[in-house]
Protein backbone atom coordinates (compact mmCIF):
# COMPACT_ATOMS: atom_id res chain seq x y z
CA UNK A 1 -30.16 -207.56 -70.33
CA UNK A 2 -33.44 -208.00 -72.24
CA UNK A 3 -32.49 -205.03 -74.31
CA UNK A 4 -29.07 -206.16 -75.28
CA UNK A 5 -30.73 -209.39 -76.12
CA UNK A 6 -33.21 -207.47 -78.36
CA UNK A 7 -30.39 -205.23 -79.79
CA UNK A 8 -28.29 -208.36 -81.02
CA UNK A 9 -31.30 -210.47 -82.39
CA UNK A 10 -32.65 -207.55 -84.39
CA UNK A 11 -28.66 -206.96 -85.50
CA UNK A 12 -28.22 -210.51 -86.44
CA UNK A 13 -31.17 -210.32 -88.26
CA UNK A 14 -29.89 -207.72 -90.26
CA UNK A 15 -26.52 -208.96 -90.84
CA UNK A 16 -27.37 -212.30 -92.22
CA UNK A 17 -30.04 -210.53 -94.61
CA UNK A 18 -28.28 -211.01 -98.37
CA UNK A 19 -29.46 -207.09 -98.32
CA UNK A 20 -26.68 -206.39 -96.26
CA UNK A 21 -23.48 -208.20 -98.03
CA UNK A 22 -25.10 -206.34 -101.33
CA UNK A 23 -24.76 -202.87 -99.10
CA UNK A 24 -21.54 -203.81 -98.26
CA UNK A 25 -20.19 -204.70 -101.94
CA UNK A 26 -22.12 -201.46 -103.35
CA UNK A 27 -20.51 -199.00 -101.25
CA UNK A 28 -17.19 -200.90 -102.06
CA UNK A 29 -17.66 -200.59 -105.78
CA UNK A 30 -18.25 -196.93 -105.40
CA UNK A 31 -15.45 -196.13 -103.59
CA UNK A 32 -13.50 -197.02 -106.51
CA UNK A 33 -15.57 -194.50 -108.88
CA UNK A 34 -14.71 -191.82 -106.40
CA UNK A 35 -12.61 -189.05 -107.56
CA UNK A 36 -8.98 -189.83 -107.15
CA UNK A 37 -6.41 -187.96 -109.41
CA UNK A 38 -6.80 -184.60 -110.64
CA UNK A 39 -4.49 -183.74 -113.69
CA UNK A 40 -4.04 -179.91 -113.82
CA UNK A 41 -2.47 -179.53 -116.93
CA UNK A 42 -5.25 -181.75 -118.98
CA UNK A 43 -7.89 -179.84 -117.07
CA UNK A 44 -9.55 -184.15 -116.41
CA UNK A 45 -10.46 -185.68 -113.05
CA UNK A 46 -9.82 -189.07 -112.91
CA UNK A 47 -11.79 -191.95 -110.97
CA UNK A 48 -9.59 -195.10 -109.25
CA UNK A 49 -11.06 -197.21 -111.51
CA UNK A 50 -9.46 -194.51 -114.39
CA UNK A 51 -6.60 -195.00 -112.25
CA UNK A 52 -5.77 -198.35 -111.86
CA UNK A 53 -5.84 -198.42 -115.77
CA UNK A 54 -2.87 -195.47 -115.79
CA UNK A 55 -0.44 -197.94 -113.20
CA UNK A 56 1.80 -198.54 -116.16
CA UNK A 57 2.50 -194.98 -117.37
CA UNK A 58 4.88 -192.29 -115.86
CA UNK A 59 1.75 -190.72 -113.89
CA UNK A 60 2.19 -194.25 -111.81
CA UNK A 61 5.21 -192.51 -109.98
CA UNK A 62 2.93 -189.73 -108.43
CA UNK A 63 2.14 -189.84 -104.66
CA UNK A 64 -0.98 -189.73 -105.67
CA UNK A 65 -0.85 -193.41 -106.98
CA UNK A 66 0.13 -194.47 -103.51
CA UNK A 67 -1.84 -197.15 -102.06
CA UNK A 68 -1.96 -194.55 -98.63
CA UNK A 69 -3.34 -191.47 -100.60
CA UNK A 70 -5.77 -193.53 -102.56
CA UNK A 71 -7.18 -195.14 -99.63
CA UNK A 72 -8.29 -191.23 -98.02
CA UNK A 73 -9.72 -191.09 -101.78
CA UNK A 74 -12.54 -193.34 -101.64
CA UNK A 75 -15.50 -191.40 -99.91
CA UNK A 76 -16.28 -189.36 -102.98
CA UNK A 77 -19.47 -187.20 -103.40
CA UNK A 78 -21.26 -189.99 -105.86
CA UNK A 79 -21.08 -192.20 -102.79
CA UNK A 80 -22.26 -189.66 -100.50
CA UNK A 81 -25.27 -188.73 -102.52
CA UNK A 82 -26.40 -192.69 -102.81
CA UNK A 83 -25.21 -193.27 -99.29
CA UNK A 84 -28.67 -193.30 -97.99
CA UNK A 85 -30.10 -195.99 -100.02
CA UNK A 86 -27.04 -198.59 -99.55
CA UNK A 87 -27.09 -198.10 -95.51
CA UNK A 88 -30.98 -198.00 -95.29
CA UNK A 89 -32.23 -200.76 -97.64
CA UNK A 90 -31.02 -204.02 -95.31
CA UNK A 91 -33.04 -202.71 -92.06
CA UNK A 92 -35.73 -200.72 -93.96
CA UNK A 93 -36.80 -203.81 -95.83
CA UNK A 94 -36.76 -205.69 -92.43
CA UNK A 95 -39.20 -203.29 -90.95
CA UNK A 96 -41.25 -202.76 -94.09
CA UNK A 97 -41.60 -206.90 -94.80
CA UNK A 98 -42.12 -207.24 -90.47
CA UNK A 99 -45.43 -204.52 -90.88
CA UNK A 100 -46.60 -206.18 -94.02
CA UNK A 101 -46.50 -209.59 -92.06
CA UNK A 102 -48.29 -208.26 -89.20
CA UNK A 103 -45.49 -209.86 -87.07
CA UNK A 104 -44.81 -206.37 -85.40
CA UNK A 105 -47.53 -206.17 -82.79
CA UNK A 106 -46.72 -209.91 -81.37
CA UNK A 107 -42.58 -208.47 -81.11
CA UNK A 108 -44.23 -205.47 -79.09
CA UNK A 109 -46.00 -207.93 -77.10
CA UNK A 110 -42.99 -210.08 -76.41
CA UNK A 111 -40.78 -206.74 -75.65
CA UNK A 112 -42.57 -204.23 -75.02
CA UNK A 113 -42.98 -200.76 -77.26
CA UNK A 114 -39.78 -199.28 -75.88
CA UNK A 115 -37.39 -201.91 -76.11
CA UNK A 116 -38.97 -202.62 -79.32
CA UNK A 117 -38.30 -199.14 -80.87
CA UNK A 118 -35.18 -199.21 -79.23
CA UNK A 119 -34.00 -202.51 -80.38
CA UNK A 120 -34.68 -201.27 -84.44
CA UNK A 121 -33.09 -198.02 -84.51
CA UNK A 122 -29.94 -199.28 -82.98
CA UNK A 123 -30.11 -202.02 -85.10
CA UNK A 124 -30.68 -199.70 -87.82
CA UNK A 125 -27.64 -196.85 -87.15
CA UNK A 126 -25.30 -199.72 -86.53
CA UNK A 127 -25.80 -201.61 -89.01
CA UNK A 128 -25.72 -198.84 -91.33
CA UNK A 129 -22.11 -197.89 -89.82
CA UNK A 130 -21.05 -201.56 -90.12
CA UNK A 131 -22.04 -201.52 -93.99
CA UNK A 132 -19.58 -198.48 -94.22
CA UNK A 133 -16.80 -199.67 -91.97
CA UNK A 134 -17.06 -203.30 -93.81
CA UNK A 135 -17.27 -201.40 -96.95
CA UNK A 136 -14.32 -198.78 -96.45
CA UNK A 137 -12.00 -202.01 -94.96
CA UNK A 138 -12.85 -204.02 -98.19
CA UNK A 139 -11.88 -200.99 -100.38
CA UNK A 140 -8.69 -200.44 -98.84
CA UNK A 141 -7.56 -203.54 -98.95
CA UNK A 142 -7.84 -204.24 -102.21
CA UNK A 143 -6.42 -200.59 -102.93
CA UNK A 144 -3.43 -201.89 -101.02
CA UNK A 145 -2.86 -205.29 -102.90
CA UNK A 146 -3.32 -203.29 -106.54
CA UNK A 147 -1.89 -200.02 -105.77
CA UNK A 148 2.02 -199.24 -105.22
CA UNK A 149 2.87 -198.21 -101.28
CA UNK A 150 4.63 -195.23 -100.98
CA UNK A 151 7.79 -194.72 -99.44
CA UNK A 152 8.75 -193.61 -96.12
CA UNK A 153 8.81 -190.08 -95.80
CA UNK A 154 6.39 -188.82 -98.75
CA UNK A 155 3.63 -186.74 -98.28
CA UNK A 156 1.30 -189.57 -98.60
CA UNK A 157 2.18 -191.04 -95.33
CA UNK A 158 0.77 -188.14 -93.77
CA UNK A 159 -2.89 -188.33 -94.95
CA UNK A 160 -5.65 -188.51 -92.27
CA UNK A 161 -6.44 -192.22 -92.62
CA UNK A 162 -8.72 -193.02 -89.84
CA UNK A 163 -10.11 -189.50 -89.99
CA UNK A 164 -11.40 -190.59 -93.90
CA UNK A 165 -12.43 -193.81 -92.48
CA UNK A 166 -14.72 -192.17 -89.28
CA UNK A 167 -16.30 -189.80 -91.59
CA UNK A 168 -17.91 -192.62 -93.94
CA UNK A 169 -18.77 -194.31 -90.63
CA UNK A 170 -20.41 -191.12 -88.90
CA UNK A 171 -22.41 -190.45 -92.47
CA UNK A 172 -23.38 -193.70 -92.89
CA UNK A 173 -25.24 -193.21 -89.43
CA UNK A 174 -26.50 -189.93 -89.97
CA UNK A 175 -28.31 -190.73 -92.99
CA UNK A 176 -29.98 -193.81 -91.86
CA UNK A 177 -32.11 -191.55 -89.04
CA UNK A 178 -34.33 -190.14 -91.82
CA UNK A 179 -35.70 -193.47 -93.54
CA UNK A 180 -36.13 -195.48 -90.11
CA UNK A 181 -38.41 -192.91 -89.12
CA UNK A 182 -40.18 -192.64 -92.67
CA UNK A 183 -40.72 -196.65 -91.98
CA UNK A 184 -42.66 -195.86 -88.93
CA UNK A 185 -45.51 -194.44 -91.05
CA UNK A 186 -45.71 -196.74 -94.24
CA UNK A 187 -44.32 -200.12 -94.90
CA UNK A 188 -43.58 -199.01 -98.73
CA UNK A 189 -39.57 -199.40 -98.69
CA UNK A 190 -39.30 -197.84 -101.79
CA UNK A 191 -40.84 -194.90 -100.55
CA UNK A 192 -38.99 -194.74 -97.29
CA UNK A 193 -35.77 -195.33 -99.17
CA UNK A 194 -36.37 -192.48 -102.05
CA UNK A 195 -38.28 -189.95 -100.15
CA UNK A 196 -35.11 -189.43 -98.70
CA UNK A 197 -33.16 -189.51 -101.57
CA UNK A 198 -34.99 -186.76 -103.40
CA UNK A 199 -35.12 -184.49 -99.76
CA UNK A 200 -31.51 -184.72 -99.91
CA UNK A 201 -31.15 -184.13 -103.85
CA UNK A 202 -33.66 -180.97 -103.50
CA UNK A 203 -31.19 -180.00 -100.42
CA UNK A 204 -28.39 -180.02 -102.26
CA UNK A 205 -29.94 -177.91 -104.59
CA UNK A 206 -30.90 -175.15 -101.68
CA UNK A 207 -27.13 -175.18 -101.10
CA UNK A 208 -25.71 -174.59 -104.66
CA UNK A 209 -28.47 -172.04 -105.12
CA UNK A 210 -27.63 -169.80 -101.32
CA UNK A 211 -24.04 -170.71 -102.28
CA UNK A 212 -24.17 -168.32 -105.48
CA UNK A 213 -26.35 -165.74 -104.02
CA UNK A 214 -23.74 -165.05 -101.51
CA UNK A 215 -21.69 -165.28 -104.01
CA UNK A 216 -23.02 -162.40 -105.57
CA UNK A 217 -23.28 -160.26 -102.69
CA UNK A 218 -26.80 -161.66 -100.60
CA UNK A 219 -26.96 -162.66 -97.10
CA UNK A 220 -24.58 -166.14 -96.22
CA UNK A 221 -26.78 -166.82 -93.12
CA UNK A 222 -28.91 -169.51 -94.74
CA UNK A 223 -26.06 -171.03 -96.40
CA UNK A 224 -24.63 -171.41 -92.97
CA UNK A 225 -27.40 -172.40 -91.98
CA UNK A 226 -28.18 -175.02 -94.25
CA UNK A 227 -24.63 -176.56 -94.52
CA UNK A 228 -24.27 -176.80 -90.71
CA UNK A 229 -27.33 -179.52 -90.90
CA UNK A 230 -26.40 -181.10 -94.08
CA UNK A 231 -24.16 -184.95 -93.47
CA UNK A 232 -22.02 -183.75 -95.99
CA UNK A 233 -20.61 -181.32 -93.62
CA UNK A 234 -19.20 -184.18 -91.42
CA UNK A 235 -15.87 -184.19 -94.06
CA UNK A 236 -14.90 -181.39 -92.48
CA UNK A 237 -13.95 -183.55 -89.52
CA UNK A 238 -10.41 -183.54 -91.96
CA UNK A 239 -9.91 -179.86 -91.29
CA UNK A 240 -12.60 -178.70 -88.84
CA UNK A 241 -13.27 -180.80 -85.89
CA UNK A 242 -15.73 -177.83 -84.56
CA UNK A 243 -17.84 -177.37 -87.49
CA UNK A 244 -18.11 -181.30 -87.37
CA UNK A 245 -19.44 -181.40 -83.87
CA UNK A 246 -21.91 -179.11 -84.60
CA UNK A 247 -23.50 -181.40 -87.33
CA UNK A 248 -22.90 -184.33 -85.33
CA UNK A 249 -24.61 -182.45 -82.40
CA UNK A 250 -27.60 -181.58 -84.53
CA UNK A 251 -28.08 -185.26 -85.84
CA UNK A 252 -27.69 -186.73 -82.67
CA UNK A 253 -30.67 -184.39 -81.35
CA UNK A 254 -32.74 -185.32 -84.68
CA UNK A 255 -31.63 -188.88 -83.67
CA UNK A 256 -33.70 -189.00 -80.44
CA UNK A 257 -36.50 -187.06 -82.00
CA UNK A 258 -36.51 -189.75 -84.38
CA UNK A 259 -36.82 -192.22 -81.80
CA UNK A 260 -39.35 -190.95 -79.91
CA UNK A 261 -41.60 -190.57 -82.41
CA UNK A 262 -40.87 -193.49 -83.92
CA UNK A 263 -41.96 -195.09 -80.41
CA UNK A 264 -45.36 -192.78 -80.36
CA UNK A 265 -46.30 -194.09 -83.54
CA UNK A 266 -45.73 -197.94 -82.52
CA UNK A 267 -47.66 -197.38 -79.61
CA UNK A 268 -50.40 -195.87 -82.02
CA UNK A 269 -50.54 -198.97 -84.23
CA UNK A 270 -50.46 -201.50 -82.15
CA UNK A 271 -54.01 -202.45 -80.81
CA UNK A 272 -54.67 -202.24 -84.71
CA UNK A 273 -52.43 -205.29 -85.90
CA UNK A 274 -49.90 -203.03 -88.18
């Protein structure tokens, strides 16, 4: 009980932090810069903000301008690739401003190390998945009250919702392993927040780079390799549940890792105040 106790203070404490409403409204925003209509015979992609501009022309009648389809539109790559620093920035400024303070060795003394390190990486993996699911909701719904609905019958009733939906959720929680564990060596939350940002920008890089050197006739196996640990790969939950679980597997693994020696390092500062 004294864990669930220390779970929902340190979420509530998170929650109510004007860090996270921000999170929430940011990922919102750039759901609606995501990619949303591609026009093949003018060779242009077009965001839903570039959309909502086009609701009075003939393009309006296309499925594709259904409130349904553009809903399954809104997890585009530009939100993936600043993903990290929306989810992480509301619980890695808690922990950063906490160490600062000196305030974490008397919550270790009134928990315990443990329940401590327990109590902040839950905190921080949910809350990261609430700032999507709160931020995906908000989206939709105002997709729905500016966007036509489609009729019954059309393709776009078909589209994979809730699959669309669970993989911003399960990214969102992915990425936030990496900077809760950077906080457990510095209490710089700029540096937590970017280190992470340029690991994944120099992984994406990897990628493209393997990608065309298969392309050209060298060995796939790193590319493989690479994509099968990158969050990115959770999308294919919309085509490939396998594949997904094999991410998911890997992160949850890195997860406890994370956790553990996140714990070792607590237990490593504490008799020194930090």
């Amino acid at each position: 009980m004294k864990t669930v106790n220390a779970i929902c203070s340190e979420l509530k404490k998170i929650v109510i932090n004007p860090y996270f409403l921000a999170g929430v409204l940011a990922f919102t925003m750039m759901c609606f810069g995501s990619s949303g209509y591609y026009d093949a015979a003018g060779s242009k992609e077009y965001s839903i903000f570039e959309m909502m501009t086009m609701l009075g022309t003939d393009k309006a009648a296309l499925y594709e301008f259904s409130a349904q389809y553009v809903c399954t539109r809104g997890f585009g790559s530009w939100l993936v690739m600043f993903l990290g620093i929306i989810v992480s920035f509301p619980f890695v400024k808690l922990l950063c401003d906490e160490r600062r303070c000196n305030e974490k060795r008397y919550l270790i003394s009134r928990t315990g190390v443990f329940r401590y390190c327990l109590s902040k990486f839950t905190g921080a993996v949910v809350s990261a998945a609430l700032i999507c699911a709160l931020g995906y909701l908000l989206f939709s719904g105002a997709v729905y009250i500016i966007f036509p609905k489609a009729e019954a019958g059309t393709v776009a009733l078909s589209l994979p919702y809730w699959k669309c939906f669970l993989e911003a959720v399960l990214t969102g929680m992915c990425v936030s392993v990496l900077p809760f564990l950077i906080c457990a060596v510095t209490a710089n939350k700029y540096f937590c927040i970017c280190i992470p940002f340029l690991m994944q920008y120099m992984y994406n890089t990897a990628i493209g780079k393997f990608t065309l050197d298969a392309k050209y006739g060298g060995s796939d196996i790193k590319t493989v390799i690479l994509q099968s640990l990158s969050p990115d790969n959770i999308s294919s939950i919309l085509y490939d549940v396998k594949k997904c679980c094999y991410t998911l597997a890997f992160y949850a693994a890195f997860a406890v890792i994370a956790l553990l020696l996140f714990s070792f390092a607590q237990r490593r500062y504490t008799d020194i105040g930090q």
